[in-house]
PDB file of N, CA and C in Angstrom:
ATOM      1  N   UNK A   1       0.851  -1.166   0.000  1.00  0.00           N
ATOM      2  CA  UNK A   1       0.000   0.000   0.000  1.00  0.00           C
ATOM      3  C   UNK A   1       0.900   1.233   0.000  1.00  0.00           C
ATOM      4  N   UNK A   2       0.626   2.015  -1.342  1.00  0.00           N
ATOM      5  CA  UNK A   2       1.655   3.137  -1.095  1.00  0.00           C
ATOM      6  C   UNK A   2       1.721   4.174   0.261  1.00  0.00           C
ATOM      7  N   UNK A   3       2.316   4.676   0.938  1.00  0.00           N
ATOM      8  CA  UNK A   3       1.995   5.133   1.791  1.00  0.00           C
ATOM      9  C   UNK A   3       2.659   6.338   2.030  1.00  0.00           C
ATOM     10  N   UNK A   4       3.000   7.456   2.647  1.00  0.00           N
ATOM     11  CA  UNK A   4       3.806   8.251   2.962  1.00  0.00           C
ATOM     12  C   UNK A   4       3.776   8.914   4.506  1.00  0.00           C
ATOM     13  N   UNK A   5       5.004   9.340   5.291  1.00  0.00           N
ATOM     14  CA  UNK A   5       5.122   9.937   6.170  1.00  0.00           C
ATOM     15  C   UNK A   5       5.369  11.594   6.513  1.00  0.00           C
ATOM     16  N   UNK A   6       4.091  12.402   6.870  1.00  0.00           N
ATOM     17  CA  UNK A   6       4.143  13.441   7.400  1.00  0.00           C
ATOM     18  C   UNK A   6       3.611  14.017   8.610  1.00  0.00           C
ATOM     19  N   UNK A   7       4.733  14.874   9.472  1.00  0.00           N
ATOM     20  CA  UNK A   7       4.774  14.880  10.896  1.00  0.00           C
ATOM     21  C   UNK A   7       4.264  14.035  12.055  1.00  0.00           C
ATOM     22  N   UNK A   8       5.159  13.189  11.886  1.00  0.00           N
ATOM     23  CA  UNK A   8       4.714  11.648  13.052  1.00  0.00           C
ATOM     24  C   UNK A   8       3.623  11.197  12.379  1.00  0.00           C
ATOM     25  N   UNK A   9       2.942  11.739  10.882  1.00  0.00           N
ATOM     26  CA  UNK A   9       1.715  10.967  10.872  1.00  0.00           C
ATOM     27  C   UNK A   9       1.703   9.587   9.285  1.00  0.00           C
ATOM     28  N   UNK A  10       1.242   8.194   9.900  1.00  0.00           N
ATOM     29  CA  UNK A  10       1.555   7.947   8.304  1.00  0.00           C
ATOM     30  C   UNK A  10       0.567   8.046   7.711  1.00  0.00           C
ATOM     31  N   UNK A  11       0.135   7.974   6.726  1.00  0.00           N
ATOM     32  CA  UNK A  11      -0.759   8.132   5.729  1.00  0.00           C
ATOM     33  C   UNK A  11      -0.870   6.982   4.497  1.00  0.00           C
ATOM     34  N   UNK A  12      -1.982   6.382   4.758  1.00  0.00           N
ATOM     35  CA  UNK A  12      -1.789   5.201   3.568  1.00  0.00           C
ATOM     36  C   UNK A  12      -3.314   6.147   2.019  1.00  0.00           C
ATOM     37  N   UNK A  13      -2.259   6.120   1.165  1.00  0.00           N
ATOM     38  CA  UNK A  13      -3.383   6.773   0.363  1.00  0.00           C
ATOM     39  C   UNK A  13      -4.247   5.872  -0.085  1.00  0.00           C
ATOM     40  N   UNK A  14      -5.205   6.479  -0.563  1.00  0.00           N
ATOM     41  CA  UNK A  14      -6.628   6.425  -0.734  1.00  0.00           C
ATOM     42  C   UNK A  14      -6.919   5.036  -1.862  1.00  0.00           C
ATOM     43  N   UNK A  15      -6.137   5.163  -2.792  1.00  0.00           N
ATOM     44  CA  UNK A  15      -6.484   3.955  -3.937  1.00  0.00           C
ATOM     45  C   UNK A  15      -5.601   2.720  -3.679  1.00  0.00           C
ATOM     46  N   UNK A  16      -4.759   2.676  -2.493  1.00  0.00           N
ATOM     47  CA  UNK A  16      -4.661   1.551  -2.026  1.00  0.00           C
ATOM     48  C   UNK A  16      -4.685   0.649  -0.583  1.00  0.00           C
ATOM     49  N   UNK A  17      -5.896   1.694  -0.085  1.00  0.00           N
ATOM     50  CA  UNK A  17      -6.273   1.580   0.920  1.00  0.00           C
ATOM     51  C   UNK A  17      -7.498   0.221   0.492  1.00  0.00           C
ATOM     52  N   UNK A  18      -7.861  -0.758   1.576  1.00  0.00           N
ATOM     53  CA  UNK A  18      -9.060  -2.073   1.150  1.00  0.00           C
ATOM     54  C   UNK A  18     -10.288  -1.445   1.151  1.00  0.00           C
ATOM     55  N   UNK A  19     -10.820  -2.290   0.222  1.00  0.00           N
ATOM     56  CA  UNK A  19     -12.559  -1.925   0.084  1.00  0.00           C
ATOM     57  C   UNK A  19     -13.526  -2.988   0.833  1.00  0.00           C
ATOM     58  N   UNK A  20     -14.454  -2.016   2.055  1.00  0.00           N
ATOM     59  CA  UNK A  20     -15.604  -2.852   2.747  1.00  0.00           C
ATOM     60  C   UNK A  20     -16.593  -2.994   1.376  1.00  0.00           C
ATOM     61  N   UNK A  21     -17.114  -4.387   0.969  1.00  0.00           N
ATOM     62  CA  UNK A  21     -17.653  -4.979   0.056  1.00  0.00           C
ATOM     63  C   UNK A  21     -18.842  -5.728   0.604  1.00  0.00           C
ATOM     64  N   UNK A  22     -20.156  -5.091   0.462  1.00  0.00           N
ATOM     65  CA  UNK A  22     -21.041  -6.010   1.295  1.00  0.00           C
ATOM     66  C   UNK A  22     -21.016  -7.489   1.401  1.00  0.00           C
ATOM     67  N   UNK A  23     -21.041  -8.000  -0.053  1.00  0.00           N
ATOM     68  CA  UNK A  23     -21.266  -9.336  -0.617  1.00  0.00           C
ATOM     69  C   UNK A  23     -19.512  -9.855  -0.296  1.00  0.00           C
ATOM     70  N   UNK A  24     -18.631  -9.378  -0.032  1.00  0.00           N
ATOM     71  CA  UNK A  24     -17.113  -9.220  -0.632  1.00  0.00           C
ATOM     72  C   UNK A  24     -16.839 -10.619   0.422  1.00  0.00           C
ATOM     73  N   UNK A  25     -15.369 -10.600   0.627  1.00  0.00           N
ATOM     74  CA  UNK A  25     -14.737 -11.469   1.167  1.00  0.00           C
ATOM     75  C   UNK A  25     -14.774 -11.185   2.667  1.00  0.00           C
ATOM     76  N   UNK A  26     -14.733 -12.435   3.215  1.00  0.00           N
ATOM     77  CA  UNK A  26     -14.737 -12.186   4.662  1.00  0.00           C
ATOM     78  C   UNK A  26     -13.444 -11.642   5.258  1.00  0.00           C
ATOM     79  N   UNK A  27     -12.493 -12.152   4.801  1.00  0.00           N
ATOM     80  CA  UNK A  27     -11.195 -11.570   5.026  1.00  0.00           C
ATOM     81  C   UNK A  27     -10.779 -10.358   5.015  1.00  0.00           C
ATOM     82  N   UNK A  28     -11.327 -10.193   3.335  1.00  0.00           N
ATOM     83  CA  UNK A  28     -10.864  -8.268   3.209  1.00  0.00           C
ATOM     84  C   UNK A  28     -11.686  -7.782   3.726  1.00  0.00           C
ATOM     85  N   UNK A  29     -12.927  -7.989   3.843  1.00  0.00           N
ATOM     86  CA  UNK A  29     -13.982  -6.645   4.913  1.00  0.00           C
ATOM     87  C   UNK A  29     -13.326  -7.178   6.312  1.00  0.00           C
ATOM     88  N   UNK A  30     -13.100  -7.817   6.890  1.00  0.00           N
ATOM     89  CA  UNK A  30     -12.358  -7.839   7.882  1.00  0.00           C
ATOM     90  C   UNK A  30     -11.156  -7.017   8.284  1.00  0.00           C
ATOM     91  N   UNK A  31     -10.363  -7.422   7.319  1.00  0.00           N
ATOM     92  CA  UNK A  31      -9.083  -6.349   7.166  1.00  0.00           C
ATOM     93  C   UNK A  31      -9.522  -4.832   7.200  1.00  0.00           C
ATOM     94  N   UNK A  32     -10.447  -4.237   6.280  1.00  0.00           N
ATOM     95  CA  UNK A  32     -11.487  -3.122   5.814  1.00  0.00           C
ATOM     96  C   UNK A  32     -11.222  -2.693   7.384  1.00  0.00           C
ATOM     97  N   UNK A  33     -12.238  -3.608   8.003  1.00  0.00           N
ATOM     98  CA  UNK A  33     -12.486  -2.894   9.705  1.00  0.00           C
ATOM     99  C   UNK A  33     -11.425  -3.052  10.605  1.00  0.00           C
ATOM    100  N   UNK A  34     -10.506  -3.802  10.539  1.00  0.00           N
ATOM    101  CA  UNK A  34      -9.726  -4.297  11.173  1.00  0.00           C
ATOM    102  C   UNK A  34      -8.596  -2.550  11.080  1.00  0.00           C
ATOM    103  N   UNK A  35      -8.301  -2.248  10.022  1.00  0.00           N
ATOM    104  CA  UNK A  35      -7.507  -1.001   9.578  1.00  0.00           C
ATOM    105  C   UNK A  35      -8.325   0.110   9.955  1.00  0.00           C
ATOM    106  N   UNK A  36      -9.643   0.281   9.434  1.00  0.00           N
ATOM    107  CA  UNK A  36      -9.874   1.659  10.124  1.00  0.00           C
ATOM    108  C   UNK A  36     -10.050   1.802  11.299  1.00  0.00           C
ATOM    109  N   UNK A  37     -10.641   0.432  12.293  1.00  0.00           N
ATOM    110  CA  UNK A  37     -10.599   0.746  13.388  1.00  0.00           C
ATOM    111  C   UNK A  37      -9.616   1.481  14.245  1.00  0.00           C
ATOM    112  N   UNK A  38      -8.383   1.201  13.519  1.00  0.00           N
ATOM    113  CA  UNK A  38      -6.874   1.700  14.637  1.00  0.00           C
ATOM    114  C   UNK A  38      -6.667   3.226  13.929  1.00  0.00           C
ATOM    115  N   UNK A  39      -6.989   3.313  12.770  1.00  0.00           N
ATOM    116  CA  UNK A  39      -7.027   4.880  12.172  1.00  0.00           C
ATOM    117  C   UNK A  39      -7.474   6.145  12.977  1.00  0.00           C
ATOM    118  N   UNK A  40      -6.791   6.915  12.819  1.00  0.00           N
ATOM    119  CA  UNK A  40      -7.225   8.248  13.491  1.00  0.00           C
ATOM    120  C   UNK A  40      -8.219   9.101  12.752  1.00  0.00           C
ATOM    121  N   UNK A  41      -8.127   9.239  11.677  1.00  0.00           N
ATOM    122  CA  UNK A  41      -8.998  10.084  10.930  1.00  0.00           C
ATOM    123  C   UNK A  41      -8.896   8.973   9.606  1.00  0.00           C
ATOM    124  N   UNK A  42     -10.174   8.846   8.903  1.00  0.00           N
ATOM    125  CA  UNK A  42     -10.471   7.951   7.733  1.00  0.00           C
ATOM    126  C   UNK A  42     -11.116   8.832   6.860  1.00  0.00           C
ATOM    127  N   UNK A  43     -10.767   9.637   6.400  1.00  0.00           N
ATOM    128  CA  UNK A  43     -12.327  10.389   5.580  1.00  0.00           C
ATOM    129  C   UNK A  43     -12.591   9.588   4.486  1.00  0.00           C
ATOM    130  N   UNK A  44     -14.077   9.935   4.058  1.00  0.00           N
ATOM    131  CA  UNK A  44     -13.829   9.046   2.444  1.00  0.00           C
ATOM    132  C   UNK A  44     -13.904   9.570   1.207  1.00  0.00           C
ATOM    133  N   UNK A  45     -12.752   8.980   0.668  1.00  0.00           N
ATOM    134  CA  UNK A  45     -12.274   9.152  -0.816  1.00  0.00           C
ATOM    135  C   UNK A  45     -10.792  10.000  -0.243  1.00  0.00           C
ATOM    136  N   UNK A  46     -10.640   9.558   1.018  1.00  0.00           N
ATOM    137  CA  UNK A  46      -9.128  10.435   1.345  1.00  0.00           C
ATOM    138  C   UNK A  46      -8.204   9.236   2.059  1.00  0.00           C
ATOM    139  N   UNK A  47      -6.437  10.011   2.207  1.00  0.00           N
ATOM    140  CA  UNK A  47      -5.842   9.294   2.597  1.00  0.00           C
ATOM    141  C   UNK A  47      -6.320   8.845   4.133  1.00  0.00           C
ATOM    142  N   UNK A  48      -6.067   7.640   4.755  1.00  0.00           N
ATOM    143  CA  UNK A  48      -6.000   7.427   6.015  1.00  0.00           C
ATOM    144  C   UNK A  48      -4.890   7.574   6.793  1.00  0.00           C
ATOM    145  N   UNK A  49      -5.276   8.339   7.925  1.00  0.00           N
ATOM    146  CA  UNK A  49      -4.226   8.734   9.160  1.00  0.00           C
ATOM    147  C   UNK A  49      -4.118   8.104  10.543  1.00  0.00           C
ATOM    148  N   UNK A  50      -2.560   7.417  10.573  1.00  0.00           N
ATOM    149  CA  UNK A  50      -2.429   6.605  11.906  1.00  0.00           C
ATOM    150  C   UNK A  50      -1.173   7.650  12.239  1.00  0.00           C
ATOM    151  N   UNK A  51      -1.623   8.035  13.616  1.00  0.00           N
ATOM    152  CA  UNK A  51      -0.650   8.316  14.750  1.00  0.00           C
ATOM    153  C   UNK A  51       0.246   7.538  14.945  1.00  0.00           C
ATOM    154  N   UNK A  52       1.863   7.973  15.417  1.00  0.00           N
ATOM    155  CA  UNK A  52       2.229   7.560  15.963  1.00  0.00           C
ATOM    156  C   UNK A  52       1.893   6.443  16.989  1.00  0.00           C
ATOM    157  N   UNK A  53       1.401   6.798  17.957  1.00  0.00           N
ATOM    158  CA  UNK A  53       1.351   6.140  19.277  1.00  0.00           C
ATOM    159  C   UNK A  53       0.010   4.384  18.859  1.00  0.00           C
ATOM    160  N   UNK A  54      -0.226   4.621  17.863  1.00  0.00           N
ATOM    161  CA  UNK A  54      -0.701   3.357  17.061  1.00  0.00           C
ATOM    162  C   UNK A  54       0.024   2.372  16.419  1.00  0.00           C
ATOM    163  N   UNK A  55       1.143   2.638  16.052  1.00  0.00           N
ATOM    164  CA  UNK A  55       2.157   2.219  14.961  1.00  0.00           C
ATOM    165  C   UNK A  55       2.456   0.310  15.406  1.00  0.00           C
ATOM    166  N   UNK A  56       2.662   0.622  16.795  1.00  0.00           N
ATOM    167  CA  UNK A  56       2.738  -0.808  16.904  1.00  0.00           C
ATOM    168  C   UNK A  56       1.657  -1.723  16.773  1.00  0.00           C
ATOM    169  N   UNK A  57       0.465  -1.506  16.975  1.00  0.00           N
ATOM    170  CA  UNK A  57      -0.302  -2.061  16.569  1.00  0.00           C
ATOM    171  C   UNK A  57      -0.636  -2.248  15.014  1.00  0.00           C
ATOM    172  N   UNK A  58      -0.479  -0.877  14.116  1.00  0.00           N
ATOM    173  CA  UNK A  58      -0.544  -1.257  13.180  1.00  0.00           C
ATOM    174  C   UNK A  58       0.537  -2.510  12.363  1.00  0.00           C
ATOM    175  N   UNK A  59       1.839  -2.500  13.198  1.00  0.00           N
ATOM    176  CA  UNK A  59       2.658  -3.248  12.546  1.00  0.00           C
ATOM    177  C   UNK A  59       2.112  -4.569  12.801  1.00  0.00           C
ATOM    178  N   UNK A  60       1.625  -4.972  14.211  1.00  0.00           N
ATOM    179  CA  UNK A  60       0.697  -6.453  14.192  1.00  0.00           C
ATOM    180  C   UNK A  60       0.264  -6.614  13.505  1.00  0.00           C
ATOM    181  N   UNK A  61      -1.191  -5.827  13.155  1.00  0.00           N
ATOM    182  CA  UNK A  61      -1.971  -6.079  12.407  1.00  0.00           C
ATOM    183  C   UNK A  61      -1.549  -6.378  11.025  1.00  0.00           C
ATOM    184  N   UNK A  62      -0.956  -5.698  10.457  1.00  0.00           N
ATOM    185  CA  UNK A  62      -0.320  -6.055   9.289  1.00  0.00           C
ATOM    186  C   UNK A  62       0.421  -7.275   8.849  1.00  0.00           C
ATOM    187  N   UNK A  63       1.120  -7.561   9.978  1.00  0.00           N
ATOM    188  CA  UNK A  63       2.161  -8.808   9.940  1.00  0.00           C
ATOM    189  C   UNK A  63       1.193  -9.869  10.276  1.00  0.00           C
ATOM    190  N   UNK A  64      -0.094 -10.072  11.032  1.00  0.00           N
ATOM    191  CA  UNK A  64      -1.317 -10.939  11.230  1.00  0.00           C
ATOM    192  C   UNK A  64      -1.421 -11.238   9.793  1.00  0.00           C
ATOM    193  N   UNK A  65      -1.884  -9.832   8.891  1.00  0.00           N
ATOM    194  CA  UNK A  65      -3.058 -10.424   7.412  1.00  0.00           C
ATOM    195  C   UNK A  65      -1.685 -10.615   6.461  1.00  0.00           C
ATOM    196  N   UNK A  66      -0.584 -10.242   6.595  1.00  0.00           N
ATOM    197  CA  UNK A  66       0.756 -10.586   5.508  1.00  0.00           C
ATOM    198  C   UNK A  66       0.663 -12.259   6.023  1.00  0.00           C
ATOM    199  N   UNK A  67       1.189 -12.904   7.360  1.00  0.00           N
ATOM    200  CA  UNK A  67       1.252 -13.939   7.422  1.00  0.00           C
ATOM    201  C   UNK A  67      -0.435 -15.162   7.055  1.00  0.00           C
ATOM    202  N   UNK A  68      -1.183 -14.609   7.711  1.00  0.00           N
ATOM    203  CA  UNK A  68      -2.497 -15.503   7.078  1.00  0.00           C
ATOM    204  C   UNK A  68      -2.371 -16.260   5.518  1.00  0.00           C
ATOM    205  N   UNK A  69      -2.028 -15.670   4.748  1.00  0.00           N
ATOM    206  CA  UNK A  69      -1.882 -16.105   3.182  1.00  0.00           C
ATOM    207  C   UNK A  69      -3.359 -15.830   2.761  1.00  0.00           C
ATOM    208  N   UNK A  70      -3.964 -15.250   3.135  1.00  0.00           N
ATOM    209  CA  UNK A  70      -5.520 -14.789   2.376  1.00  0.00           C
ATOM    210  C   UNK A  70      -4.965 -13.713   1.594  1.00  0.00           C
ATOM    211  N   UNK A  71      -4.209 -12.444   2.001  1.00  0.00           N
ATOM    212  CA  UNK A  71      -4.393 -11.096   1.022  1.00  0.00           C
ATOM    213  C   UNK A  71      -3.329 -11.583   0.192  1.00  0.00           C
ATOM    214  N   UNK A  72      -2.789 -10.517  -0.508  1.00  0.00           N
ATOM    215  CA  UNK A  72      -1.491 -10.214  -1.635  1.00  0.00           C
ATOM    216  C   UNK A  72      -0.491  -9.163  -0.600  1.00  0.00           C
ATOM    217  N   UNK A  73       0.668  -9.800  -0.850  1.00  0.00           N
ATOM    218  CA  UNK A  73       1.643  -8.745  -0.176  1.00  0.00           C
ATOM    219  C   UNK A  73       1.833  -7.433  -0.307  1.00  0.00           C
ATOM    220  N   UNK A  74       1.143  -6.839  -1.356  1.00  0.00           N
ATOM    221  CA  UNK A  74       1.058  -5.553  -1.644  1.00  0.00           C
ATOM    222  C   UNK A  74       0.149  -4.820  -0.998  1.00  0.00           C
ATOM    223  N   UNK A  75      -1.103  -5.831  -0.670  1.00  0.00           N
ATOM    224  CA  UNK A  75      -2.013  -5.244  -0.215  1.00  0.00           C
ATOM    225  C   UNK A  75      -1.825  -5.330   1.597  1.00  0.00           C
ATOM    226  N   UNK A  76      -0.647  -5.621   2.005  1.00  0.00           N
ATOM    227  CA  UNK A  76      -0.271  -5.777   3.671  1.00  0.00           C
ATOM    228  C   UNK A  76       0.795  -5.315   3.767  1.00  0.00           C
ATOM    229  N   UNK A  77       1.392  -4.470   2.668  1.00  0.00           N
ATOM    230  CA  UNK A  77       2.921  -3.779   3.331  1.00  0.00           C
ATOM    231  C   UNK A  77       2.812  -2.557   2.911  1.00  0.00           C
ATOM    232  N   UNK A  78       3.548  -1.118   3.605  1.00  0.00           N
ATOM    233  CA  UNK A  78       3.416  -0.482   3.329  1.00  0.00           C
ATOM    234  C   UNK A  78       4.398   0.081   2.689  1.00  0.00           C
ATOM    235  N   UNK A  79       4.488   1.271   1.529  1.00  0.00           N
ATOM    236  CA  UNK A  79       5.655   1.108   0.408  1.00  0.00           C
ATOM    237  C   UNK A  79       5.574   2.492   0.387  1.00  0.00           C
ATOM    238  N   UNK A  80       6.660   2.792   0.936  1.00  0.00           N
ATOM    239  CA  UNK A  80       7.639   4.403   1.285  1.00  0.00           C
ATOM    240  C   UNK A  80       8.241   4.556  -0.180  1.00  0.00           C
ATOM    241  N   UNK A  81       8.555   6.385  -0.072  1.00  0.00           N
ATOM    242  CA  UNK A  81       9.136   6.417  -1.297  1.00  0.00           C
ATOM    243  C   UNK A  81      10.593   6.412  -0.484  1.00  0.00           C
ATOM    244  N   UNK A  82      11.523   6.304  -1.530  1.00  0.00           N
ATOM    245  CA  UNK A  82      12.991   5.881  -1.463  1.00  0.00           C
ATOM    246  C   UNK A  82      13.254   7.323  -0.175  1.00  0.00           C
ATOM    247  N   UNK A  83      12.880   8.242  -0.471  1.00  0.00           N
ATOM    248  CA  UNK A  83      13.496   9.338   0.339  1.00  0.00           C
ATOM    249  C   UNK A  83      13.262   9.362   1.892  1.00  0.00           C
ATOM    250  N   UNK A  84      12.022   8.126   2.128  1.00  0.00           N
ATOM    251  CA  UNK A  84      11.506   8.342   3.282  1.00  0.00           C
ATOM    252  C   UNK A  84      12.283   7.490   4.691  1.00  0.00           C
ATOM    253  N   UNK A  85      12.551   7.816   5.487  1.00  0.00           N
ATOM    254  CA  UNK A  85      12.979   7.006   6.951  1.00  0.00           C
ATOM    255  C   UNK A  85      12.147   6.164   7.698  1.00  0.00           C
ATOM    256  N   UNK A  86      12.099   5.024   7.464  1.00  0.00           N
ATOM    257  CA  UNK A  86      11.417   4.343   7.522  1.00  0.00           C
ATOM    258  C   UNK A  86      10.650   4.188   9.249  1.00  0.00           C
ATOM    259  N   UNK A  87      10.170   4.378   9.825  1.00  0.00           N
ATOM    260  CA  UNK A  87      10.087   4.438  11.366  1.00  0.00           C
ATOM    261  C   UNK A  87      10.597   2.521  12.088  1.00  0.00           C
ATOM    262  N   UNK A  88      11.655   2.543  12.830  1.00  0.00           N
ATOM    263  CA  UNK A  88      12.358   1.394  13.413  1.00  0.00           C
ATOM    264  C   UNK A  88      10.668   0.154  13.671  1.00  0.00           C
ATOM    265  N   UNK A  89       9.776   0.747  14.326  1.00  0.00           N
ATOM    266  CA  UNK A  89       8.468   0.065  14.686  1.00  0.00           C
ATOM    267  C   UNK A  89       7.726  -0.948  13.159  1.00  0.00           C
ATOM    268  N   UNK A  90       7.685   0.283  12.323  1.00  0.00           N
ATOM    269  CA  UNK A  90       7.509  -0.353  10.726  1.00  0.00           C
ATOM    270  C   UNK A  90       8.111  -1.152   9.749  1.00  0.00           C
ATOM    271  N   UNK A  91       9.571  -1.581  10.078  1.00  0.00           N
ATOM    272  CA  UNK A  91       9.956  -1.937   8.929  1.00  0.00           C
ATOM    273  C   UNK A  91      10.003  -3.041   8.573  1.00  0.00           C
ATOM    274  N   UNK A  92       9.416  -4.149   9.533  1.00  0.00           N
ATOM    275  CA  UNK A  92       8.849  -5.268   9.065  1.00  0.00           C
ATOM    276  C   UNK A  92       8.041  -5.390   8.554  1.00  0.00           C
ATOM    277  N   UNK A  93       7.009  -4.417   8.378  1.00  0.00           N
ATOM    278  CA  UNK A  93       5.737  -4.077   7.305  1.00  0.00           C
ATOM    279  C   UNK A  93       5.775  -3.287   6.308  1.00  0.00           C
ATOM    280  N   UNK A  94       7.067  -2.351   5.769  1.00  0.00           N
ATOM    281  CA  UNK A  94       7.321  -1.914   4.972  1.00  0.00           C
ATOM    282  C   UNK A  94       8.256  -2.069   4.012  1.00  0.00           C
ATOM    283  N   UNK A  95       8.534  -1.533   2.908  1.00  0.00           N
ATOM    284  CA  UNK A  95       9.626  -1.518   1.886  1.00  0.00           C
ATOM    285  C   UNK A  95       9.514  -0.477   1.284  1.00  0.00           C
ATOM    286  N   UNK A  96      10.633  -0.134   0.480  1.00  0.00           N
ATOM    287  CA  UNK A  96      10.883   1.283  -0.434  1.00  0.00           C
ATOM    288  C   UNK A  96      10.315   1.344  -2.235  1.00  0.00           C
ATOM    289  N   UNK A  97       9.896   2.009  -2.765  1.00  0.00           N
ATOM    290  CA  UNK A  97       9.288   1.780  -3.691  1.00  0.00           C
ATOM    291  C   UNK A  97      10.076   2.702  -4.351  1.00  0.00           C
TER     292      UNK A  97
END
């Protein structure tokens, strides 16, 4: 999920953020709620914002639906641009794009 970091905040943008799907998969609407729940601000059709002081949890969570083998690895890691510092808490859930 492309993502980027500004002031302590990360931001996973919007078109590769998961879609809640009524009929959809149990997994990804799971994931769906599972992610915004820990989100600080979700608007919709915008990027999502996790605090700092969330981060470790988000890295669980992530490393939970990467290891399950239900999603695609793209869709459970988050992908910094080359310029970015990766936060020490994240980088088992992230890579550089």
């Amino acid at each position: 999920m492309k993502s980027y970091l500004e002031d302590n905040i990360i931001y996973i943008t919007k078109n590769d953020l998961p879609e809640y799907k009524k009929n959809g998969s149990i997994v990804r609407n799971n994931y769906f709620w599972a992610l915004k729940s820990i989100c600080g601000y979700s608007p919709m059709g915008g990027d999502w914002e996790f605090e700092q002081e969330i981060w470790i949890a988000l890295s669980r969570m992530l490393l939970f639906f990467t290891n399950s083998g239900y999603l695609g690895y793209s869709e459970t890691i988050l992908e910094f641009s080359e310029d970015t510092l990766i936060p020490d808490v994240l980088r088992s859930v992230s890579t550089k794009i």
